[in-house]
PDB file of N, CA and C in Angstrom:
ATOM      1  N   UNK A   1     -54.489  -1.322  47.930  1.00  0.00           N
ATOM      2  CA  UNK A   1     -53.377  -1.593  47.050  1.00  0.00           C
ATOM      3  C   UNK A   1     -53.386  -3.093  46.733  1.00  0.00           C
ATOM      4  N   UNK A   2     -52.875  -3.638  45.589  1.00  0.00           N
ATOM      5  CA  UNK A   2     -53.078  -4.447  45.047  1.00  0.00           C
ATOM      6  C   UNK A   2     -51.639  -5.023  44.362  1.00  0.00           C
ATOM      7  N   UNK A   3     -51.212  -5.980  44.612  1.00  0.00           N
ATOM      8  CA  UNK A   3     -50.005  -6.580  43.442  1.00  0.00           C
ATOM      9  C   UNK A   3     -50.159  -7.372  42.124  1.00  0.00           C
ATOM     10  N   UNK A   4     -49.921  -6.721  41.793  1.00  0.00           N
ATOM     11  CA  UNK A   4     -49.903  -7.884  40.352  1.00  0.00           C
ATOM     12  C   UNK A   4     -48.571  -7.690  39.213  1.00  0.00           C
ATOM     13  N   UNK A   5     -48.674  -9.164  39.034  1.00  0.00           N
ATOM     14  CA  UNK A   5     -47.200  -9.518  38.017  1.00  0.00           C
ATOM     15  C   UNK A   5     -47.371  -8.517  36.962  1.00  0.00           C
ATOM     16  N   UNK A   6     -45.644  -7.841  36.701  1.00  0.00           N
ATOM     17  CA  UNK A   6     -45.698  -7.303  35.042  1.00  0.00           C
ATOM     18  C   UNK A   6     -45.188  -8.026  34.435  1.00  0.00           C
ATOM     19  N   UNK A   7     -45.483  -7.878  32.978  1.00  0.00           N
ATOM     20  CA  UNK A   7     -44.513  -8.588  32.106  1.00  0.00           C
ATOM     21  C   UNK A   7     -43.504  -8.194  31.467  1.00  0.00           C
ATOM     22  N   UNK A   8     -42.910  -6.863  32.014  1.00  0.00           N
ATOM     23  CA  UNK A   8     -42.373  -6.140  31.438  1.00  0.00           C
ATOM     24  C   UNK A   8     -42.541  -4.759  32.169  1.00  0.00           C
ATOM     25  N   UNK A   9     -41.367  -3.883  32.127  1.00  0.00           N
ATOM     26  CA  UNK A   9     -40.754  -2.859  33.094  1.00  0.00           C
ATOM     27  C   UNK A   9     -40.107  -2.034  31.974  1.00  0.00           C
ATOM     28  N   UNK A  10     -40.816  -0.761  31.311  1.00  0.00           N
ATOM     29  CA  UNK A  10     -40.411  -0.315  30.710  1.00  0.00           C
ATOM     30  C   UNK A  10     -39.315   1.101  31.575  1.00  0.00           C
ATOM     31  N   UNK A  11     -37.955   0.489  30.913  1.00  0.00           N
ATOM     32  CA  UNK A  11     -36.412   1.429  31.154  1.00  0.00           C
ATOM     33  C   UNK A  11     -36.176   2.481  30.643  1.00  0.00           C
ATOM     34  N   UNK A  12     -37.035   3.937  30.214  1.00  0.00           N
ATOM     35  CA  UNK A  12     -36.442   4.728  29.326  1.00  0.00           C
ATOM     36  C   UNK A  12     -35.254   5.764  29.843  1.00  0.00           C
ATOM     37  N   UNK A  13     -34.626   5.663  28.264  1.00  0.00           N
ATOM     38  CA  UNK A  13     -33.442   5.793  28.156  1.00  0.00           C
ATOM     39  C   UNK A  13     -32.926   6.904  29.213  1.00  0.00           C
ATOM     40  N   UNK A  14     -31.917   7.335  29.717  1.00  0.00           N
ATOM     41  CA  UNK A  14     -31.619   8.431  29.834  1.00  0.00           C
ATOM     42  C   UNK A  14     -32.461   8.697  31.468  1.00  0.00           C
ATOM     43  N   UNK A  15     -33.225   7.977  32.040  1.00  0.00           N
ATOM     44  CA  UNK A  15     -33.816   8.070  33.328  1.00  0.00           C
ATOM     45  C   UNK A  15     -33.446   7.161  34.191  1.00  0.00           C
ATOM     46  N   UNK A  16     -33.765   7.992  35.794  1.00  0.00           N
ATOM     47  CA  UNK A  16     -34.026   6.967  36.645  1.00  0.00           C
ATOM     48  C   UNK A  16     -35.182   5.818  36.918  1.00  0.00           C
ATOM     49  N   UNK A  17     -34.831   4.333  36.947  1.00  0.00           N
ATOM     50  CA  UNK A  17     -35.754   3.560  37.489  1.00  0.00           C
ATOM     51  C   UNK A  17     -35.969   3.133  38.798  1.00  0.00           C
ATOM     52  N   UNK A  18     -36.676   3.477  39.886  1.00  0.00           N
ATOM     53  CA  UNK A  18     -36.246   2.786  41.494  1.00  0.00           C
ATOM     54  C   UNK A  18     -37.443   2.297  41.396  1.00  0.00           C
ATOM     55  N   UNK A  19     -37.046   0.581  42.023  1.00  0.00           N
ATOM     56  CA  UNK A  19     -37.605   0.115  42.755  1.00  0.00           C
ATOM     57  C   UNK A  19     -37.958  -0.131  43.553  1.00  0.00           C
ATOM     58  N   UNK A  20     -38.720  -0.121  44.798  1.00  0.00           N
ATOM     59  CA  UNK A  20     -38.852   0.703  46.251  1.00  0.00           C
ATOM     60  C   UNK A  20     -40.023  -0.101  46.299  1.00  0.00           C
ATOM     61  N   UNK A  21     -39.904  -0.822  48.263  1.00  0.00           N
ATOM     62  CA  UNK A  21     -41.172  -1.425  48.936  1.00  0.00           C
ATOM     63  C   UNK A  21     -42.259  -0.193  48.642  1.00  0.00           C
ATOM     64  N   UNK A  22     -43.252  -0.734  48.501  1.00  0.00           N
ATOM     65  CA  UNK A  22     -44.824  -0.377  48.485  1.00  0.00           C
ATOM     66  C   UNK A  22     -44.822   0.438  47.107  1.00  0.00           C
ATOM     67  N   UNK A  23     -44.065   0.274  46.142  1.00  0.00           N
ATOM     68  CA  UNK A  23     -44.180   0.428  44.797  1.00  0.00           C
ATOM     69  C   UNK A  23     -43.949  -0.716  44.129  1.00  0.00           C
ATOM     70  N   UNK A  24     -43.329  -0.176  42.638  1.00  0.00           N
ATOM     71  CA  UNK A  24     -42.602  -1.199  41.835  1.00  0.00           C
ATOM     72  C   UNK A  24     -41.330  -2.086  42.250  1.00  0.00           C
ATOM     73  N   UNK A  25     -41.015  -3.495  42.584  1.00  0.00           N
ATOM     74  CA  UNK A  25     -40.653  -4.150  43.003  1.00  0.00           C
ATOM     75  C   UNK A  25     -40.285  -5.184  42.298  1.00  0.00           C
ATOM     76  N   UNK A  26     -39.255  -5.992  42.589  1.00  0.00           N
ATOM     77  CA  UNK A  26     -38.829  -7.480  42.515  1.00  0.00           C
ATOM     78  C   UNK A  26     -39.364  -8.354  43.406  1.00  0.00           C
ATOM     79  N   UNK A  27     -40.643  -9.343  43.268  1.00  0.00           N
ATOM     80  CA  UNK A  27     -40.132 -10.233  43.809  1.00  0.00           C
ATOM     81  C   UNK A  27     -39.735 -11.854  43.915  1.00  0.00           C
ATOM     82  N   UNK A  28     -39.327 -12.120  44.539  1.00  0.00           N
ATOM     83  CA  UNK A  28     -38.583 -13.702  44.569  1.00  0.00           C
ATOM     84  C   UNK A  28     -39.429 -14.898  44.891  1.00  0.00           C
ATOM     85  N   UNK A  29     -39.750 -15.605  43.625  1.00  0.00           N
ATOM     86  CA  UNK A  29     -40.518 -16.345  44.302  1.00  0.00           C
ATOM     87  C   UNK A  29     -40.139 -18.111  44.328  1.00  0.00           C
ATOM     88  N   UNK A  30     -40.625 -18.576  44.739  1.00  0.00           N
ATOM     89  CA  UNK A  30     -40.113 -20.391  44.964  1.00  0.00           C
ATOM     90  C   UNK A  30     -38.791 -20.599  45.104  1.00  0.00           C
ATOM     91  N   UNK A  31     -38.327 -19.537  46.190  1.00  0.00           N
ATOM     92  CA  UNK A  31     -36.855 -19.766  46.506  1.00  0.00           C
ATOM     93  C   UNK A  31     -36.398 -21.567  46.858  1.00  0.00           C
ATOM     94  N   UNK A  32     -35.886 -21.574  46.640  1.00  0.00           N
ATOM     95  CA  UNK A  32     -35.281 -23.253  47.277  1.00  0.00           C
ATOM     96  C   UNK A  32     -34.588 -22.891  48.904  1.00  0.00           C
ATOM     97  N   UNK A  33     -33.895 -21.710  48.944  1.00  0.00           N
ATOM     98  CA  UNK A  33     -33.157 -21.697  50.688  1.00  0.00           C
ATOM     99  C   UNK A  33     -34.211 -20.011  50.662  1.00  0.00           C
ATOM    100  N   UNK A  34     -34.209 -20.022  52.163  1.00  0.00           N
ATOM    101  CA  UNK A  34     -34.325 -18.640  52.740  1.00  0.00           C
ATOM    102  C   UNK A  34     -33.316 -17.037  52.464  1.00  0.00           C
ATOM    103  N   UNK A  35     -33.856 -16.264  51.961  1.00  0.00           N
ATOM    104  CA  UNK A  35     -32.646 -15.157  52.250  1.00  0.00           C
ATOM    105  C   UNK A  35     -32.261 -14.802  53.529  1.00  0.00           C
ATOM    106  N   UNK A  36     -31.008 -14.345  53.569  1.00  0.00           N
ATOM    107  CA  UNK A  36     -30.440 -14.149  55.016  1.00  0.00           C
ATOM    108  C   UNK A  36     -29.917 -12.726  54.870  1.00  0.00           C
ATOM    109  N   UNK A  37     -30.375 -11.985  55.845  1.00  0.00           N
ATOM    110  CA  UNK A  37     -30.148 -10.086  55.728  1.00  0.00           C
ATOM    111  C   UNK A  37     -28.748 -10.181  55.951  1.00  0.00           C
ATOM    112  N   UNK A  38     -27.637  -9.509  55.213  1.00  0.00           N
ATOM    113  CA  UNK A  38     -26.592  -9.571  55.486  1.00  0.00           C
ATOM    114  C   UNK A  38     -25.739 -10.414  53.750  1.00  0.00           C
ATOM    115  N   UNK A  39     -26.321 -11.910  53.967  1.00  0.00           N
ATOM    116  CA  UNK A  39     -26.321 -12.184  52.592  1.00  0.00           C
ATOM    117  C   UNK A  39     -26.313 -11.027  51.250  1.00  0.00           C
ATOM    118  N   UNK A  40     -26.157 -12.436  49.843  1.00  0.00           N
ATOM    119  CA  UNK A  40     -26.240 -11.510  48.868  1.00  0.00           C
ATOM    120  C   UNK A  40     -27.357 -12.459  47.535  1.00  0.00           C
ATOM    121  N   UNK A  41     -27.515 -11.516  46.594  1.00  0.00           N
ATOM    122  CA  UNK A  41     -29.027 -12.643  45.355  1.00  0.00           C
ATOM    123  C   UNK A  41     -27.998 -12.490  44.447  1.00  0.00           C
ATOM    124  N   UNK A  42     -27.536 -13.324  43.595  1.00  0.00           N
ATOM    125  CA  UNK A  42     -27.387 -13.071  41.906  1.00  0.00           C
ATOM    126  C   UNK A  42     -28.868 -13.049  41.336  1.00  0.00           C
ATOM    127  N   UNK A  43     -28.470 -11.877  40.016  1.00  0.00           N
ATOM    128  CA  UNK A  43     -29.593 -11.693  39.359  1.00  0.00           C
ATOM    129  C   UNK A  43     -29.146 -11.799  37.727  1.00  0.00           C
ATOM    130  N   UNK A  44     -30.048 -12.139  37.138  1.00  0.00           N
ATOM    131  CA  UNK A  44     -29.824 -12.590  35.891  1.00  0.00           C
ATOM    132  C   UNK A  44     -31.263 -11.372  35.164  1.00  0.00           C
ATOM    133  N   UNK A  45     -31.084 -10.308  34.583  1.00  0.00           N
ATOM    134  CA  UNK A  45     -32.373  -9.312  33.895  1.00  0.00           C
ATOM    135  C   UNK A  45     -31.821  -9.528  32.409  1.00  0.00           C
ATOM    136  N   UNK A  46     -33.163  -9.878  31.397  1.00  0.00           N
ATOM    137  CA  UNK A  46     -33.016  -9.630  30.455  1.00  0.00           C
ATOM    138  C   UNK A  46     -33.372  -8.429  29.920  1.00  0.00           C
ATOM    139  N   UNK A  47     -32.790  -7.703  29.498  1.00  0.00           N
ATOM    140  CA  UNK A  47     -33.068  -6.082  28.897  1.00  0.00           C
ATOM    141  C   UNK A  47     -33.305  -6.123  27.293  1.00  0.00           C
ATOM    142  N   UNK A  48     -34.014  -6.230  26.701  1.00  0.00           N
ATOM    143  CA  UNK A  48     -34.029  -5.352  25.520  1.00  0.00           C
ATOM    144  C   UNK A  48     -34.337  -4.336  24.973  1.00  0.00           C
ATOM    145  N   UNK A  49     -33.010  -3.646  24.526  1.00  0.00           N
ATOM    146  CA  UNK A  49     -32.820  -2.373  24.051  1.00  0.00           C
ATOM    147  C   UNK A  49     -34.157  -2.093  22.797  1.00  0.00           C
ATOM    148  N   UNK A  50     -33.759  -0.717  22.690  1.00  0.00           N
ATOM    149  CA  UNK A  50     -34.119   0.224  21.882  1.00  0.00           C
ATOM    150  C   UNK A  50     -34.342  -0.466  20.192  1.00  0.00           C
ATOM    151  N   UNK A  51     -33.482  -0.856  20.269  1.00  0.00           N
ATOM    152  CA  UNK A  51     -32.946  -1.449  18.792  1.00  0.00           C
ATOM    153  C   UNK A  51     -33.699  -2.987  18.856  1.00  0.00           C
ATOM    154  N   UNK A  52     -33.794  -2.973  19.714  1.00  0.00           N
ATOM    155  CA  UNK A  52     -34.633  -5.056  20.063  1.00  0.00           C
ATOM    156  C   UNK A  52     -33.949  -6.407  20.043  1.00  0.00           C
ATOM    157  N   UNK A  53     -32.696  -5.569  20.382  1.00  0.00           N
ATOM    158  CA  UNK A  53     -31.876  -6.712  20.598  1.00  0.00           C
ATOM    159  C   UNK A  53     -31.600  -6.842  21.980  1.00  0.00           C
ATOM    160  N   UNK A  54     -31.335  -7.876  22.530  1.00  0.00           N
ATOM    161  CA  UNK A  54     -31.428  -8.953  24.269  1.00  0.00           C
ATOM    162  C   UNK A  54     -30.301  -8.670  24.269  1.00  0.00           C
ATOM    163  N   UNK A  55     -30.021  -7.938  25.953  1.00  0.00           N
ATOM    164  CA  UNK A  55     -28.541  -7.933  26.751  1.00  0.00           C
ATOM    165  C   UNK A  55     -29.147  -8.486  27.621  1.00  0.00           C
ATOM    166  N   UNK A  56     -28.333  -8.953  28.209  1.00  0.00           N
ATOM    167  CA  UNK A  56     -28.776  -9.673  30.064  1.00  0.00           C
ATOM    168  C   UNK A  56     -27.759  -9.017  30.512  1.00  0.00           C
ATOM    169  N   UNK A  57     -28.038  -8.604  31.658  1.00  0.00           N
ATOM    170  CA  UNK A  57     -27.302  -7.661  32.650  1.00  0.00           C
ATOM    171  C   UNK A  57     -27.377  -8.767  34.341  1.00  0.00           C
ATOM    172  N   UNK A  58     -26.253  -9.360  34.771  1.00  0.00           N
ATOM    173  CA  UNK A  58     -26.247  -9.872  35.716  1.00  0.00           C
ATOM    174  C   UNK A  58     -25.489  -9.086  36.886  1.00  0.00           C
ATOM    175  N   UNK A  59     -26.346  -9.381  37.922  1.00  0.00           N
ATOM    176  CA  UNK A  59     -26.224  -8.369  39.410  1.00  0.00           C
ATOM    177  C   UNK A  59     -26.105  -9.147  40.605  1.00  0.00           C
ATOM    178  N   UNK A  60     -25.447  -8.666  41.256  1.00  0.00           N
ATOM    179  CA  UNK A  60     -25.051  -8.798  42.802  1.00  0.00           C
ATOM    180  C   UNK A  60     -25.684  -8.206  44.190  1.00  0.00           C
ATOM    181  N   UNK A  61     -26.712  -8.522  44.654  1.00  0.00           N
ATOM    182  CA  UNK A  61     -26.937  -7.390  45.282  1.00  0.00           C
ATOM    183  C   UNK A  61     -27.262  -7.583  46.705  1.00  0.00           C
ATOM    184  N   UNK A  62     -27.334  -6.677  47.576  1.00  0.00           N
ATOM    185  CA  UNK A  62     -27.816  -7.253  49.051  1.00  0.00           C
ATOM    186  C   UNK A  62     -28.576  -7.626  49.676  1.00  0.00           C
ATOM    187  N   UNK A  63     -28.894  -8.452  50.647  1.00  0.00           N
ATOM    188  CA  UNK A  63     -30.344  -9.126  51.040  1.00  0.00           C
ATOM    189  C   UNK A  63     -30.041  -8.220  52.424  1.00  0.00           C
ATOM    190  N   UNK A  64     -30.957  -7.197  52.226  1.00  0.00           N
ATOM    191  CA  UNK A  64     -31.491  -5.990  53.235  1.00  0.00           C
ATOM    192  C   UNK A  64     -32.730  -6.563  54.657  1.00  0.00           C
ATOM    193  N   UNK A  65     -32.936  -6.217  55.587  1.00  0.00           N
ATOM    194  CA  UNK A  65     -33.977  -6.975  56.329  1.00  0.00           C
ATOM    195  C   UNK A  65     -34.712  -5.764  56.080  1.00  0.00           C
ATOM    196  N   UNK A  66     -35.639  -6.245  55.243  1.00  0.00           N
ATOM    197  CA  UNK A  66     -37.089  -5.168  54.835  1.00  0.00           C
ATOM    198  C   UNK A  66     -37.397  -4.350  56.762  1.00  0.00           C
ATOM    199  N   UNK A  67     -37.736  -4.986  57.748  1.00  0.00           N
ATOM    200  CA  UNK A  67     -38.686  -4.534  59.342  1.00  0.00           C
ATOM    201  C   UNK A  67     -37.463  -3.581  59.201  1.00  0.00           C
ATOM    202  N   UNK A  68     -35.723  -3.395  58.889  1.00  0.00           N
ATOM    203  CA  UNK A  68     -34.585  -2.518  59.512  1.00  0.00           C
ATOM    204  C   UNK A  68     -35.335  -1.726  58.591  1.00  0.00           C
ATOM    205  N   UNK A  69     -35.450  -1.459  57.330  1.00  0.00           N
ATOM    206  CA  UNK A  69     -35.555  -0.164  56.071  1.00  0.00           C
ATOM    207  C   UNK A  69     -36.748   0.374  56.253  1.00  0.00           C
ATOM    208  N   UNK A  70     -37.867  -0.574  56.836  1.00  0.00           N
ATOM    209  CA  UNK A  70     -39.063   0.022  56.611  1.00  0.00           C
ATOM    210  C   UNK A  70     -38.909   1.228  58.223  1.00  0.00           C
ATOM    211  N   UNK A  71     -38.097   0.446  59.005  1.00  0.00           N
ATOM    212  CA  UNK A  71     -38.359   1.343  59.984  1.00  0.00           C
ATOM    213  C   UNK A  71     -37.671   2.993  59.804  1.00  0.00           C
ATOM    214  N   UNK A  72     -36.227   2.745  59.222  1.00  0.00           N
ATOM    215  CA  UNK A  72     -35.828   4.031  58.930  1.00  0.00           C
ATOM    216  C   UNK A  72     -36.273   4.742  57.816  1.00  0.00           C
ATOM    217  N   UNK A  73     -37.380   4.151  57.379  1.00  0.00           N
ATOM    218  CA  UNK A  73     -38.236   5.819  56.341  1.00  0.00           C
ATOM    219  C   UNK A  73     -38.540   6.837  57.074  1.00  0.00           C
ATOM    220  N   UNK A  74     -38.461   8.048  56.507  1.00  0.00           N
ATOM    221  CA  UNK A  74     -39.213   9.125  57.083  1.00  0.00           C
ATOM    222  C   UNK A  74     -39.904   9.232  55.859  1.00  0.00           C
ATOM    223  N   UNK A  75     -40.946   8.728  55.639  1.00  0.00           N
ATOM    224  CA  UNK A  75     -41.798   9.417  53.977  1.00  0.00           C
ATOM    225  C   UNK A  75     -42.986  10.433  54.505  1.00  0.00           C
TER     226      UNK A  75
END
């Protein structure tokens, strides 16, 4: 397996998108502080729609300790 940057994450309409370790992913890079599990990220996504016009959709979300999640998979 291999990572490499997209430039783009196509959203279609009307579906689910998950992002999930050892798939498609976010990640963070040249943080200035450390994340702290428990903590939280603002996120800033630019989306453009259907029509090709730019929404940004800003998010809140939790800083999870990846070793806790990876351990409770059953895949």
């Amino acid at each position: 397996m291999r990572m490499r940057q997209l430039d783009s994450l196509d959203l279609p309409a009307g579906q689910e998108v998950r992002l999930v370790p050892g798939g498609v992913h976010l990640m963070l890079a040249g943080l200035k502080h450390p994340l702290r599990a428990g903590g939280s990220v603002d996120l800033r996504l630019t989306v453009i729609g259907a029509d090709g016009k730019q929404h940004v959709v800003q998010l809140k979300l939790p800083v999870l300790d990846a070793r806790l999640e990876q351990a409770g998979r059953h895949d």
